[in-house]
C-alpha atoms as a PDB file:
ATOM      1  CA  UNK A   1     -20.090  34.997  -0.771  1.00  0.00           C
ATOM      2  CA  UNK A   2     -20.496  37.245  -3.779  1.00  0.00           C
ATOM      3  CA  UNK A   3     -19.490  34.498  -6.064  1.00  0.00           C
ATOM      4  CA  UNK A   4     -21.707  32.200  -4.955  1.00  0.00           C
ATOM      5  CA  UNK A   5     -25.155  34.697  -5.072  1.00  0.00           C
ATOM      6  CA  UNK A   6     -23.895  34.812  -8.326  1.00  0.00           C
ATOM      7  CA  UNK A   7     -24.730  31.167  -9.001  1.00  0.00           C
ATOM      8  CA  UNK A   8     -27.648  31.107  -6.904  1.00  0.00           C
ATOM      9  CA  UNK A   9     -28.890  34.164  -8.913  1.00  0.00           C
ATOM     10  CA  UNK A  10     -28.236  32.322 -11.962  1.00  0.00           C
ATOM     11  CA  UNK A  11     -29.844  29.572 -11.225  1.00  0.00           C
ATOM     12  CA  UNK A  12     -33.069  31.710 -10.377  1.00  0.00           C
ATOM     13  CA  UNK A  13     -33.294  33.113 -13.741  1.00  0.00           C
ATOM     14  CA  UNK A  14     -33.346  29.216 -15.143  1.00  0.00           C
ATOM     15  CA  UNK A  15     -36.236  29.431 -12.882  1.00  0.00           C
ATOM     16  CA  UNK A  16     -37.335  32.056 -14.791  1.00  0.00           C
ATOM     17  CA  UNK A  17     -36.599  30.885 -18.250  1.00  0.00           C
ATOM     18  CA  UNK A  18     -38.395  27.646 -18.452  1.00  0.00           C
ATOM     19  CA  UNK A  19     -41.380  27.448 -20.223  1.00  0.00           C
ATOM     20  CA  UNK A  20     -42.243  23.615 -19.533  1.00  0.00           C
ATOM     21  CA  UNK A  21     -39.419  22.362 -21.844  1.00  0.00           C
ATOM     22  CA  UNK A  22     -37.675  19.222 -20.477  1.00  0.00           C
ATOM     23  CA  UNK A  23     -34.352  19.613 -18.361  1.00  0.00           C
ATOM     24  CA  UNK A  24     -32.244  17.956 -20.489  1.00  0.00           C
ATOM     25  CA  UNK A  25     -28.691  19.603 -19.632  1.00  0.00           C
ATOM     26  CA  UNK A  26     -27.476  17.629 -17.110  1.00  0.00           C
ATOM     27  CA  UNK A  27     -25.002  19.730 -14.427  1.00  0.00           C
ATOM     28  CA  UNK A  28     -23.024  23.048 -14.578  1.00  0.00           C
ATOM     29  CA  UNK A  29     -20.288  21.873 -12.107  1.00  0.00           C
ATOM     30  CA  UNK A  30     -18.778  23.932  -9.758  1.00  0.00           C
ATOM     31  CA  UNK A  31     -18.981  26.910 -11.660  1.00  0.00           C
ATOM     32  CA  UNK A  32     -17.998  29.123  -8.812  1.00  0.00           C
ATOM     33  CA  UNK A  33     -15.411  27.537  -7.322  1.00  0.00           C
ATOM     34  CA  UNK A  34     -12.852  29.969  -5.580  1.00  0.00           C
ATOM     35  CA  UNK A  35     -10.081  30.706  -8.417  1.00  0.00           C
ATOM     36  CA  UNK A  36      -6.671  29.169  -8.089  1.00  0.00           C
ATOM     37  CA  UNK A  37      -3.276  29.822  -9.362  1.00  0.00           C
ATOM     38  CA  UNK A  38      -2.942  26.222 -10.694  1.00  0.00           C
ATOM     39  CA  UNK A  39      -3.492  25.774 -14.391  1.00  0.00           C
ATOM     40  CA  UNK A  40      -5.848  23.598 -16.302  1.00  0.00           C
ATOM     41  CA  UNK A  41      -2.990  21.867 -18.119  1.00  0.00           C
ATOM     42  CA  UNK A  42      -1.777  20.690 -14.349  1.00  0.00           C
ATOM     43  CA  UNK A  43      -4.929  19.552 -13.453  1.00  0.00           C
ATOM     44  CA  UNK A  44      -4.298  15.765 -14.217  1.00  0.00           C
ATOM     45  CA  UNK A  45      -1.276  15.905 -12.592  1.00  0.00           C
ATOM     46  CA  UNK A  46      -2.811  17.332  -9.035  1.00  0.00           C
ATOM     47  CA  UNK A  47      -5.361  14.161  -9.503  1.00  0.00           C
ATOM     48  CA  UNK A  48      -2.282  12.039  -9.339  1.00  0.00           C
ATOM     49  CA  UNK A  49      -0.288  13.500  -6.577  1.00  0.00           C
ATOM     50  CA  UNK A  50      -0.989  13.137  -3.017  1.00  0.00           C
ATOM     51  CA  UNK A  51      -3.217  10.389  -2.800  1.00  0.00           C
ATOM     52  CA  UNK A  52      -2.834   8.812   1.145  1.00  0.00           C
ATOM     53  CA  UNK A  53      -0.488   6.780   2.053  1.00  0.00           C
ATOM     54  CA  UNK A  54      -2.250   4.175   4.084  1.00  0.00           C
ATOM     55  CA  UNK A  55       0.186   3.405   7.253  1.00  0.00           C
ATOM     56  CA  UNK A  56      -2.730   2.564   9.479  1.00  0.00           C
ATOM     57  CA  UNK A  57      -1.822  -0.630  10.822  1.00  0.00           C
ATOM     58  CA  UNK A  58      -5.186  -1.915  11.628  1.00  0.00           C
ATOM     59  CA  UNK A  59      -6.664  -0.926   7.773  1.00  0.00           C
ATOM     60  CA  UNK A  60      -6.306  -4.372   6.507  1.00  0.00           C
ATOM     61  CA  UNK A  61      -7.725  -6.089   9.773  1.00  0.00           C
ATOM     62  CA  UNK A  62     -10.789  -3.268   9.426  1.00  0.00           C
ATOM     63  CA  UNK A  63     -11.415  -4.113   6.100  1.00  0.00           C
ATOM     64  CA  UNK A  64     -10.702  -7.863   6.858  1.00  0.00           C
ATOM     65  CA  UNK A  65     -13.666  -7.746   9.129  1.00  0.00           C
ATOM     66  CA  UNK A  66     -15.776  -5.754   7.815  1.00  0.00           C
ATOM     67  CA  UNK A  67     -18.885  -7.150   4.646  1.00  0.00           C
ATOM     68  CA  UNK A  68     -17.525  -7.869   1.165  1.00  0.00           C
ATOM     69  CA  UNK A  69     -20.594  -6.946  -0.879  1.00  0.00           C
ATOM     70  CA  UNK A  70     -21.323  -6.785  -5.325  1.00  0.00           C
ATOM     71  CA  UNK A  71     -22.576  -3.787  -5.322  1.00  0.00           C
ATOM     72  CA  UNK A  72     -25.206  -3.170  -8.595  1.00  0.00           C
ATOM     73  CA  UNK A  73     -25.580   0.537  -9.314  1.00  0.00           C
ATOM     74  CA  UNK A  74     -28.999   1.136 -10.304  1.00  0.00           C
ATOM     75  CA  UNK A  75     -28.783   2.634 -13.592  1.00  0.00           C
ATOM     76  CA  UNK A  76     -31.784   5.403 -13.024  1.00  0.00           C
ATOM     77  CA  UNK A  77     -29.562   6.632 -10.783  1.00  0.00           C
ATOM     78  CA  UNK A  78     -25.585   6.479 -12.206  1.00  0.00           C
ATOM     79  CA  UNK A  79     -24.040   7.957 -15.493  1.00  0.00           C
ATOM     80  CA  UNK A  80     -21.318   5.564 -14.479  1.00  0.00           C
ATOM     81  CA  UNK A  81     -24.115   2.531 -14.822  1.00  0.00           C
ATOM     82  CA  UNK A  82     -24.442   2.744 -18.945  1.00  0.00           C
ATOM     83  CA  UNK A  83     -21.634   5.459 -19.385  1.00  0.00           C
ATOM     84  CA  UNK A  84     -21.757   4.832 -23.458  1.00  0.00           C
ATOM     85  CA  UNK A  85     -25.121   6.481 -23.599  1.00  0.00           C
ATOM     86  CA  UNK A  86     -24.289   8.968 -20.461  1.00  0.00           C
ATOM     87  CA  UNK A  87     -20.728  10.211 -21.710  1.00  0.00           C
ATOM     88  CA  UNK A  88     -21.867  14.081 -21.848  1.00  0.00           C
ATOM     89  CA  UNK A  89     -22.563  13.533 -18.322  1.00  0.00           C
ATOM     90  CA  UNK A  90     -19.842  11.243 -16.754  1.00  0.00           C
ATOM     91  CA  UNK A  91     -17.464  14.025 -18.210  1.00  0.00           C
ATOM     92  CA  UNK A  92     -19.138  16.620 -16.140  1.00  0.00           C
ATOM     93  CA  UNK A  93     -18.518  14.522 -13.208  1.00  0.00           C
ATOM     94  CA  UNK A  94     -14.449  14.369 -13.969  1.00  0.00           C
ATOM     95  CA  UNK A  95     -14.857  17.697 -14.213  1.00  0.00           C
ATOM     96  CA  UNK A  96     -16.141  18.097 -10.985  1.00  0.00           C
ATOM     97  CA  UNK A  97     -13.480  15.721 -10.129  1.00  0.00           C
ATOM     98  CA  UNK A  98     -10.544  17.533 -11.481  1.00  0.00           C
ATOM     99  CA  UNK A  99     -11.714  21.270 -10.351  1.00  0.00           C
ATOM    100  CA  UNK A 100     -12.133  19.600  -6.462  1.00  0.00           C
ATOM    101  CA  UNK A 101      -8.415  18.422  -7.070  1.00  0.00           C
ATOM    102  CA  UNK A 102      -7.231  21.978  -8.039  1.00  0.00           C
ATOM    103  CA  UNK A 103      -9.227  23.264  -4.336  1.00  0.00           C
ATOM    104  CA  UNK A 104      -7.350  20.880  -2.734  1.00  0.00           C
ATOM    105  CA  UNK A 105      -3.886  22.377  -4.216  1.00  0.00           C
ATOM    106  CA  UNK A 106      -4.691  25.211  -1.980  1.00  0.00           C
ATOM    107  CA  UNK A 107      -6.321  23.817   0.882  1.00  0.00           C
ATOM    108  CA  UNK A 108      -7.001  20.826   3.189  1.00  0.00           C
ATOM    109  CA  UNK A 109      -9.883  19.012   1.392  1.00  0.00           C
ATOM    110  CA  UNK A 110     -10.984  15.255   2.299  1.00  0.00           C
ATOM    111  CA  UNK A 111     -13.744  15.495   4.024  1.00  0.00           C
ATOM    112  CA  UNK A 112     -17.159  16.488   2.029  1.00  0.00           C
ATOM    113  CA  UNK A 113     -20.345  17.596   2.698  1.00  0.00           C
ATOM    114  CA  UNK A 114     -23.098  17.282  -0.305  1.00  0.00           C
ATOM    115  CA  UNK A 115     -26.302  19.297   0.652  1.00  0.00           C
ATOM    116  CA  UNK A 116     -29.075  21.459  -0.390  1.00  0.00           C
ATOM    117  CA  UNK A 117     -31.902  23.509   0.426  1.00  0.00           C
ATOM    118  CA  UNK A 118     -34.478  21.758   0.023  1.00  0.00           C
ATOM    119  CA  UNK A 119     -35.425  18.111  -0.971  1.00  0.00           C
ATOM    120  CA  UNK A 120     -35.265  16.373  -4.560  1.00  0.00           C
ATOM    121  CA  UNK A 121     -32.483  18.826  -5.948  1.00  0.00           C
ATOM    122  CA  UNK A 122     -30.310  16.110  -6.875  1.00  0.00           C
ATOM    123  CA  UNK A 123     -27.559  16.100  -3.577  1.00  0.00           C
ATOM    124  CA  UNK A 124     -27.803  12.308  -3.116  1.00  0.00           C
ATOM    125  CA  UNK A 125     -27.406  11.873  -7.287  1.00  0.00           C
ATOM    126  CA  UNK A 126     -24.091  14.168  -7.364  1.00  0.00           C
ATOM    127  CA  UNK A 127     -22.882  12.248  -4.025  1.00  0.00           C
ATOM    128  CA  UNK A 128     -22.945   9.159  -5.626  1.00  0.00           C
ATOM    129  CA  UNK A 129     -21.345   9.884  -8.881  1.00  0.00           C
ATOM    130  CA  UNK A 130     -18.951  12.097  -7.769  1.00  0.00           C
ATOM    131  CA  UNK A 131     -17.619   8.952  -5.590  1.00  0.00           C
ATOM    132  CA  UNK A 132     -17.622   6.527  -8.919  1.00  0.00           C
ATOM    133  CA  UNK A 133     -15.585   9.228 -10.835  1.00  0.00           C
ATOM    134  CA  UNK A 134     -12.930   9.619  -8.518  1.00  0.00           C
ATOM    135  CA  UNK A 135     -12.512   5.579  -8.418  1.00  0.00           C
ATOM    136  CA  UNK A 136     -11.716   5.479 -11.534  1.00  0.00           C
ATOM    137  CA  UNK A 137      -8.935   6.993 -11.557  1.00  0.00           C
ATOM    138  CA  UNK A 138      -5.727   4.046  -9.717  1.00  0.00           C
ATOM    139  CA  UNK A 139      -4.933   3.625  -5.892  1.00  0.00           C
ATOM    140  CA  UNK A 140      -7.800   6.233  -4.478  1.00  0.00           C
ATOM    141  CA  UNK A 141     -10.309   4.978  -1.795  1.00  0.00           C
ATOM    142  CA  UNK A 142     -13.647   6.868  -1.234  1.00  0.00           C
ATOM    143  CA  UNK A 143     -16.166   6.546   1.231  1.00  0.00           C
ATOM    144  CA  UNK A 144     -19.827   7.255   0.792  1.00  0.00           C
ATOM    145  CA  UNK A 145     -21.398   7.772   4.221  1.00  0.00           C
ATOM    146  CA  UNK A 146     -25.173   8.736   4.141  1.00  0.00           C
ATOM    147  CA  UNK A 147     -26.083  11.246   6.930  1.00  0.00           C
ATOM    148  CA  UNK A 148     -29.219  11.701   5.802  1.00  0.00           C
ATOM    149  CA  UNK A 149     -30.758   9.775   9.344  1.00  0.00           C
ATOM    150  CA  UNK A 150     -34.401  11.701   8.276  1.00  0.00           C
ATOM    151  CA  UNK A 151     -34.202  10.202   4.807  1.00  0.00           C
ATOM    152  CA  UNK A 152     -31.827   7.945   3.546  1.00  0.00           C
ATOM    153  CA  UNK A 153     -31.397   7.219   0.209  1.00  0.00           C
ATOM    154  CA  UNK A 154     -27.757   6.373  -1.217  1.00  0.00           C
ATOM    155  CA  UNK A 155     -28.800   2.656  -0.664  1.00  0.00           C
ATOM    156  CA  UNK A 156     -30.713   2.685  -3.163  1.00  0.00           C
ATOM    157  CA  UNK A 157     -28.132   3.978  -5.977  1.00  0.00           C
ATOM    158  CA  UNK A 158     -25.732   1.377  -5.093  1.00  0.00           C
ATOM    159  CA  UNK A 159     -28.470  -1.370  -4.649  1.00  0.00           C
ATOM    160  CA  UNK A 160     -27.500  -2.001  -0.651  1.00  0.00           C
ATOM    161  CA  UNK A 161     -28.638  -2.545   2.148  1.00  0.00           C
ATOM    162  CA  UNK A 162     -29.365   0.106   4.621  1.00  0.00           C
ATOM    163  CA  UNK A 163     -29.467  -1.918   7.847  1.00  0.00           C
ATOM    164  CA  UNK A 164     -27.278  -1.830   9.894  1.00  0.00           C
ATOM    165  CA  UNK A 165     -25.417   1.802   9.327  1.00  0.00           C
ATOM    166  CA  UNK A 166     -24.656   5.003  10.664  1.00  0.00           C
ATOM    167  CA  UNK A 167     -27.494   5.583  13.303  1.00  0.00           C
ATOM    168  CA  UNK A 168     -26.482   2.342  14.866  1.00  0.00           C
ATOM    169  CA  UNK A 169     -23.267   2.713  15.173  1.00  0.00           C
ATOM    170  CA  UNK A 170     -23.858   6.539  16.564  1.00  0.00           C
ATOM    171  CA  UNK A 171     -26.004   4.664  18.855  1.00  0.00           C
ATOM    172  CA  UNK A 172     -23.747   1.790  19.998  1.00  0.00           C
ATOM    173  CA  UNK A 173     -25.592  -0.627  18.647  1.00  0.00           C
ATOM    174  CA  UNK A 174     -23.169  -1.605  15.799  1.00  0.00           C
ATOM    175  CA  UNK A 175     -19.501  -1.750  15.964  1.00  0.00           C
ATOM    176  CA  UNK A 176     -18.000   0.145  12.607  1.00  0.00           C
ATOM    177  CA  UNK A 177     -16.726  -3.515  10.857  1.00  0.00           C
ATOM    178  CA  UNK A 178     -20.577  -4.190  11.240  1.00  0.00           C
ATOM    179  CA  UNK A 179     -21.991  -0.973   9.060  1.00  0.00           C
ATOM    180  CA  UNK A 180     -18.980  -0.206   7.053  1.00  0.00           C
ATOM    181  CA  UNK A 181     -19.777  -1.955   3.617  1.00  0.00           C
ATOM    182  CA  UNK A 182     -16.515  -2.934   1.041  1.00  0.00           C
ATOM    183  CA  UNK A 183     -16.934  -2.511  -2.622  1.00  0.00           C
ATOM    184  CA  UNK A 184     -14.867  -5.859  -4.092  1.00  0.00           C
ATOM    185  CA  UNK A 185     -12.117  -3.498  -5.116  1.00  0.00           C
ATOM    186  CA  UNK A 186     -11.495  -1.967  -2.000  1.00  0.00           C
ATOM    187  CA  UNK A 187     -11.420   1.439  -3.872  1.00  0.00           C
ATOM    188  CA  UNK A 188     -15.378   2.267  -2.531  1.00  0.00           C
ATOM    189  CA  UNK A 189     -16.762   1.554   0.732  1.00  0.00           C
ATOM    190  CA  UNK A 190     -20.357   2.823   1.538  1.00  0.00           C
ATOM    191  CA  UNK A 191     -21.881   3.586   5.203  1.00  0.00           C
ATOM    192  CA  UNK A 192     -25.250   3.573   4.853  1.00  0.00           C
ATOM    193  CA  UNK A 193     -27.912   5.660   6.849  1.00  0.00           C
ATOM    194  CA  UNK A 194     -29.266   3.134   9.600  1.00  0.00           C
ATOM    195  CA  UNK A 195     -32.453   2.543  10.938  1.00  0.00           C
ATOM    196  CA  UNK A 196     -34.658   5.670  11.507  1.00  0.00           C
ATOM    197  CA  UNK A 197     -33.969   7.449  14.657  1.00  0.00           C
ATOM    198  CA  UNK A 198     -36.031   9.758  16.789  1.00  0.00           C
ATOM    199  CA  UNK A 199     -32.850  12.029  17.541  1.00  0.00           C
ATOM    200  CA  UNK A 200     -30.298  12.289  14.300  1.00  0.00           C
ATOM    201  CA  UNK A 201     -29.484  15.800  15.304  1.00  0.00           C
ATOM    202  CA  UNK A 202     -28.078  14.805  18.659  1.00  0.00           C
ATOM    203  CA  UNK A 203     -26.611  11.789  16.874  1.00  0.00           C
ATOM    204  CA  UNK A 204     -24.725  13.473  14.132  1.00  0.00           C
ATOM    205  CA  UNK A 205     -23.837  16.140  16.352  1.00  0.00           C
ATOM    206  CA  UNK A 206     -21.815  14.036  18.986  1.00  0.00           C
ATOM    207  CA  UNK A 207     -17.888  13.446  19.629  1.00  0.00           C
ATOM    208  CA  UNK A 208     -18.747  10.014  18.246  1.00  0.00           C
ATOM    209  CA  UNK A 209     -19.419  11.313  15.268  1.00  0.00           C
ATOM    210  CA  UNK A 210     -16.636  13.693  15.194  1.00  0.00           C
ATOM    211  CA  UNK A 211     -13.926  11.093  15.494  1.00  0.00           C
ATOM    212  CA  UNK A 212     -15.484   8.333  12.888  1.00  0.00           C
ATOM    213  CA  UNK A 213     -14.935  11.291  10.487  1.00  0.00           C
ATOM    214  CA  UNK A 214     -11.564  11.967  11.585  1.00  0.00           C
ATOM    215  CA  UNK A 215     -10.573   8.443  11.851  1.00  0.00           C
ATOM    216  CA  UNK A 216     -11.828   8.018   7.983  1.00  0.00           C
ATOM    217  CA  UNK A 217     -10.564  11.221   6.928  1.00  0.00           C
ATOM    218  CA  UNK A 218      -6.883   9.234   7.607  1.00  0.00           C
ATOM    219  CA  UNK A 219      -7.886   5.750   5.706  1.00  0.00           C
ATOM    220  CA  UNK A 220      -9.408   7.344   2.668  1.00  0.00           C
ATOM    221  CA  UNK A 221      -8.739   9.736   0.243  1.00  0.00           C
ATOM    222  CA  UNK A 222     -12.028  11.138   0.114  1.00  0.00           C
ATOM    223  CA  UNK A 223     -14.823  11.042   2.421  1.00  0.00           C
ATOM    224  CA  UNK A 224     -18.143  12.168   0.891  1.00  0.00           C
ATOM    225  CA  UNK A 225     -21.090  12.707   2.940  1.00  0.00           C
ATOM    226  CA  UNK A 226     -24.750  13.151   1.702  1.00  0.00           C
ATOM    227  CA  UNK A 227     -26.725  15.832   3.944  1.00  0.00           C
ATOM    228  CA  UNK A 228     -30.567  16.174   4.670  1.00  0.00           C
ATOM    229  CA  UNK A 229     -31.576  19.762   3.197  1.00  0.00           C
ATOM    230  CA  UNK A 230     -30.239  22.681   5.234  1.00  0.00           C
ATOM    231  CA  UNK A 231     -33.441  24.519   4.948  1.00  0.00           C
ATOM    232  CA  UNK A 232     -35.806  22.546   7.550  1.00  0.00           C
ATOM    233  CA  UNK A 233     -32.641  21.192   9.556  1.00  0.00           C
ATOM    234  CA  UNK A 234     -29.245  21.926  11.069  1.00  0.00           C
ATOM    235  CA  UNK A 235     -27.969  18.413  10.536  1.00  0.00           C
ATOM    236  CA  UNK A 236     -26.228  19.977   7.550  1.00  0.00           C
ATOM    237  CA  UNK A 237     -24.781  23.058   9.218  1.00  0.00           C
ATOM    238  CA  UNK A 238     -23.283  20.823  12.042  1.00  0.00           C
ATOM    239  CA  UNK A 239     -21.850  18.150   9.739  1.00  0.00           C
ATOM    240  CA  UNK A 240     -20.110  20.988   8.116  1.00  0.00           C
ATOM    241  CA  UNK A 241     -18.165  21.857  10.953  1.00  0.00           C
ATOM    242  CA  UNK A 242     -16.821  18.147  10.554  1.00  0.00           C
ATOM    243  CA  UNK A 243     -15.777  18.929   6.865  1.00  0.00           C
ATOM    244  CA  UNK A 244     -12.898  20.402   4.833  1.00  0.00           C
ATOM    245  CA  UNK A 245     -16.016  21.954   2.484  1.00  0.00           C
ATOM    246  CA  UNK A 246     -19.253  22.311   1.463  1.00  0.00           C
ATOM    247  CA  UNK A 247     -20.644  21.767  -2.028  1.00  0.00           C
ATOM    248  CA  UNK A 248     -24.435  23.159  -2.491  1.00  0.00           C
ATOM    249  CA  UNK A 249     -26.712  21.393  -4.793  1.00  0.00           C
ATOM    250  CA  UNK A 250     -29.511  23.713  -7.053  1.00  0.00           C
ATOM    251  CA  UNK A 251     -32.202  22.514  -8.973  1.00  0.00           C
ATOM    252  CA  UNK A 252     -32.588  24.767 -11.943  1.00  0.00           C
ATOM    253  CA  UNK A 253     -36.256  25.409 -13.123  1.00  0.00           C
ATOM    254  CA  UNK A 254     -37.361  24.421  -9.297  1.00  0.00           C
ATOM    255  CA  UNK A 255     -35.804  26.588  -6.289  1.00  0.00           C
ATOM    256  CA  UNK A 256     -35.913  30.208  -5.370  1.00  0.00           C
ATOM    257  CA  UNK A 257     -33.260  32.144  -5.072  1.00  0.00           C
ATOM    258  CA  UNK A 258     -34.695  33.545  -1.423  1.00  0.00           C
ATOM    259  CA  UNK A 259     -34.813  30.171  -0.682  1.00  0.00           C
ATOM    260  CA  UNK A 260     -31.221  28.719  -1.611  1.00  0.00           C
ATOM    261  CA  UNK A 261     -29.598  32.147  -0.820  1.00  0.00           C
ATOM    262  CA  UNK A 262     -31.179  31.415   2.868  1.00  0.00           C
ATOM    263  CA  UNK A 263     -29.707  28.026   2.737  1.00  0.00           C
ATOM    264  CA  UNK A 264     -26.204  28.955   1.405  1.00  0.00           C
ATOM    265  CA  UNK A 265     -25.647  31.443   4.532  1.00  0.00           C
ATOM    266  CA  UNK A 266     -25.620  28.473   7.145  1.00  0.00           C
ATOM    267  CA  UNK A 267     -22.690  27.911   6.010  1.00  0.00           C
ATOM    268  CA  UNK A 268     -19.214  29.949   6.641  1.00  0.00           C
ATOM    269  CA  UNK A 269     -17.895  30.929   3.219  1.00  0.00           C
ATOM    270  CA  UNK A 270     -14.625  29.021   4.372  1.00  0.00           C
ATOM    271  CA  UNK A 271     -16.570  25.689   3.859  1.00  0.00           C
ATOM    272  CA  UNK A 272     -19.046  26.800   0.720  1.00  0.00           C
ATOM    273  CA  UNK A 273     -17.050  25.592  -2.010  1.00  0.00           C
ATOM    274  CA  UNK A 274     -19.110  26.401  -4.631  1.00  0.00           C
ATOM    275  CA  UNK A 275     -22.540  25.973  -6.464  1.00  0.00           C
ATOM    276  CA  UNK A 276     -23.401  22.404  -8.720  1.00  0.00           C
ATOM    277  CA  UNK A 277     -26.312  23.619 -10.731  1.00  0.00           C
ATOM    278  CA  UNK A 278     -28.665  20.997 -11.810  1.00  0.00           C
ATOM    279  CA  UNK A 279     -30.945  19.874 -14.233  1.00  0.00           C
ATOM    280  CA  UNK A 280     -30.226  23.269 -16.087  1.00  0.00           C
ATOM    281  CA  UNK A 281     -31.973  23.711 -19.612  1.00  0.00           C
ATOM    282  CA  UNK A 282     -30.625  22.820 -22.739  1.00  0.00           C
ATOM    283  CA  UNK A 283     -29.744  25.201 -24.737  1.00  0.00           C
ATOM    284  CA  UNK A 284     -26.880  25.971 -27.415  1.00  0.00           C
ATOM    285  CA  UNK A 285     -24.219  27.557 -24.753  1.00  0.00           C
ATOM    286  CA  UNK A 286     -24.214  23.931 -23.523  1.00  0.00           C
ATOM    287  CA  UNK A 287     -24.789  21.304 -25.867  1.00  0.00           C
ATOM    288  CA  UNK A 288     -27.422  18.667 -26.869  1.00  0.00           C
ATOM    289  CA  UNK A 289     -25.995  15.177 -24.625  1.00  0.00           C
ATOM    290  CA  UNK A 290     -26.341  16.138 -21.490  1.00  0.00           C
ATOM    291  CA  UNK A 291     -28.385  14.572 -19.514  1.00  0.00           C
ATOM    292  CA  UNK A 292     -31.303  15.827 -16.635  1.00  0.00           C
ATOM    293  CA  UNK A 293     -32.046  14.322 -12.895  1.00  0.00           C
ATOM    294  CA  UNK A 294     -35.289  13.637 -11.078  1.00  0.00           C
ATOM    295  CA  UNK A 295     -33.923  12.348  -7.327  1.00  0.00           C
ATOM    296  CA  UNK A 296     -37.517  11.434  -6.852  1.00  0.00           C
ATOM    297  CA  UNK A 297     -38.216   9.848 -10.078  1.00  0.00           C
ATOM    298  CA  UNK A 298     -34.405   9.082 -11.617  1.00  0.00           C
ATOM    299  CA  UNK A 299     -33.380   8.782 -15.318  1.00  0.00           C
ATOM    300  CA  UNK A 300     -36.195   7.901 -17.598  1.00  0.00           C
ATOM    301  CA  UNK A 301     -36.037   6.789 -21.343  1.00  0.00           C
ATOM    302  CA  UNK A 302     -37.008   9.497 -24.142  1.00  0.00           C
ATOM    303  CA  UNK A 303     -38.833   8.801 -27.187  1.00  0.00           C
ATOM    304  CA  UNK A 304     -35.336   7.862 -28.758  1.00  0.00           C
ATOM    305  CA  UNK A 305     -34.381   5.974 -25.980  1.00  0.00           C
ATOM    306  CA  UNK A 306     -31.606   7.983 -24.613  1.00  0.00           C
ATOM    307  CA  UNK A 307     -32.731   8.485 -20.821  1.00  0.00           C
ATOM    308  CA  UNK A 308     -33.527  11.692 -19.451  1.00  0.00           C
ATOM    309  CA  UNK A 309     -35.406  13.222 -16.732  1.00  0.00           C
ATOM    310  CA  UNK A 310     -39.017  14.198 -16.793  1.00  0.00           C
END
């Protein structure tokens, strides 16, 4: 846990640091992430070995049945959208991608859980992104499942529906070929969050639950899951119990380190993989094109027209 107060500490001092400049960095990725004995240089190589073989025999008649949809990524929300004038930042995101390869050298890791303390930290934002970088590398499959039931929002970064999604099917309403949405390439599939419940807790904590996640974990390579905020819930503490690791989203400049530090220690440090720091100041130590994140507000256009965050 040491290493990680160690990012959560750093991020405080961010805190600290601003004097109403703009957030124009963009991410420190994983920089805590449990040392391994693999080398950079092998990194690419990891990314290409081990991807699933799919020997499900009812995949194709899953995704046969299930919606073909043209997904639109809103731009406010995806690097991946415009990458030309987000490059800074769609590089952080391989990065992200290739360090979460070098984990899973070491370890089981499919299944994972995106959270935070609190709201508007950016969880939702590195979900998303982290899902378009690792389709673009050949063969892999991801799936995007928004267990946010208080507050979805992934819907709105691919520019999909919500309706029906995970709550229904939790809830028997929906079979799974009725939420599970198929990106035309078959390399992204989204599950969105549902209609609002008056019970997600007892929802996401259920056997039901427990073997959609296992059931996916054996289809794709990845399965990402966006979390509500693990301050003012448990939804986030039980999902993680469901996944191979936990990644735990700060917003520089905006949360306290009492506060995150209390947030980090529902988890076991056996699932914490590390700390994405976000929205960090720009500074010399790293560079002038990266780019900052408002979950509430998105990606908005300097005076120059590059977009930042406010």
């Amino acid at each position: 846990m040491s290493r990680i107060r160690e990012a959560l500490k750093r991020a405080a001092e961010e805190r600290s640091a601003q004097t109403g400049g703009r957030a124009e960095d963009f991410i420190d990725i994983l920089r805590e992430a449990p040392a391994s004995a693999v080398a950079p240089a092998d990194l690419g190589k990891l990314e290409l070995q081990g991807r699933t073989e799919f020997v499900n025999p009812d995949l194709n008649t899953l995704f046969a049945e299930c919606k073909k949809v043209r997904w639109h990524f809103e731009p406010r929300f995806s690097v991946f959208a415009n990458e030309e004038n987000h490059r800074s930042g769609a590089e952080k995101f391989r990065t992200l991608r290739s360090r979460l390869y070098q984990i899973s050298a070491t370890r089981p890791l499919r299944r994972l859980l995106l959270t935070s303390s609190v709201p508007q930290e950016g969880k939702t934002f590195v979900a998303a992104n982290l899902a378009q970088s690792i389709i673009r590398q050949a063969d892999r499959r991801v799936l995007l499942v928004d267990a946010d039931l208080r507050a979805s929002r992934l819907n709105l970064t691919l520019g999909a529906m919500n309706e029906p999604g995970l709550s229904d099917y939790l809830l028997g309403e929906a079979p799974i070929t009725k939420v599970l949405q198929v990106g035309e390439k078959k390399d992204l599939c989204f599950i969105p969050g549902g209609r609002l419940v008056s019970n997600p807790s007892e929802l996401l904590h259920s056997e039901k639950m427990k073997a959609l996640l296992d059931r996916m974990g054996q289809i794709f390579d990845w399965v990402i899951l966006d979390s509500p905020p693990a301050i003012a819930v448990h939804d986030a503490s039980i999902l993680a119990d469901m996944c191979d690791g936990v990644l735990f989203v700060v917003r520089a400049g905006a949360t306290e380190f009492q506060t995150a530090q209390r947030a980090a220690a529902e988890f076991p440090d056996s699932k914490l993989l590390g700390v994405i720091l976000n929205r960090v100041d720009r500074t010399d130590a790293y560079g002038a094109d990266y780019y900052g994140y408002s979950e509430e507000k998105g990606l908005e256009p300097d005076k120059d027209g590059n977009e930042f965050a406010e």
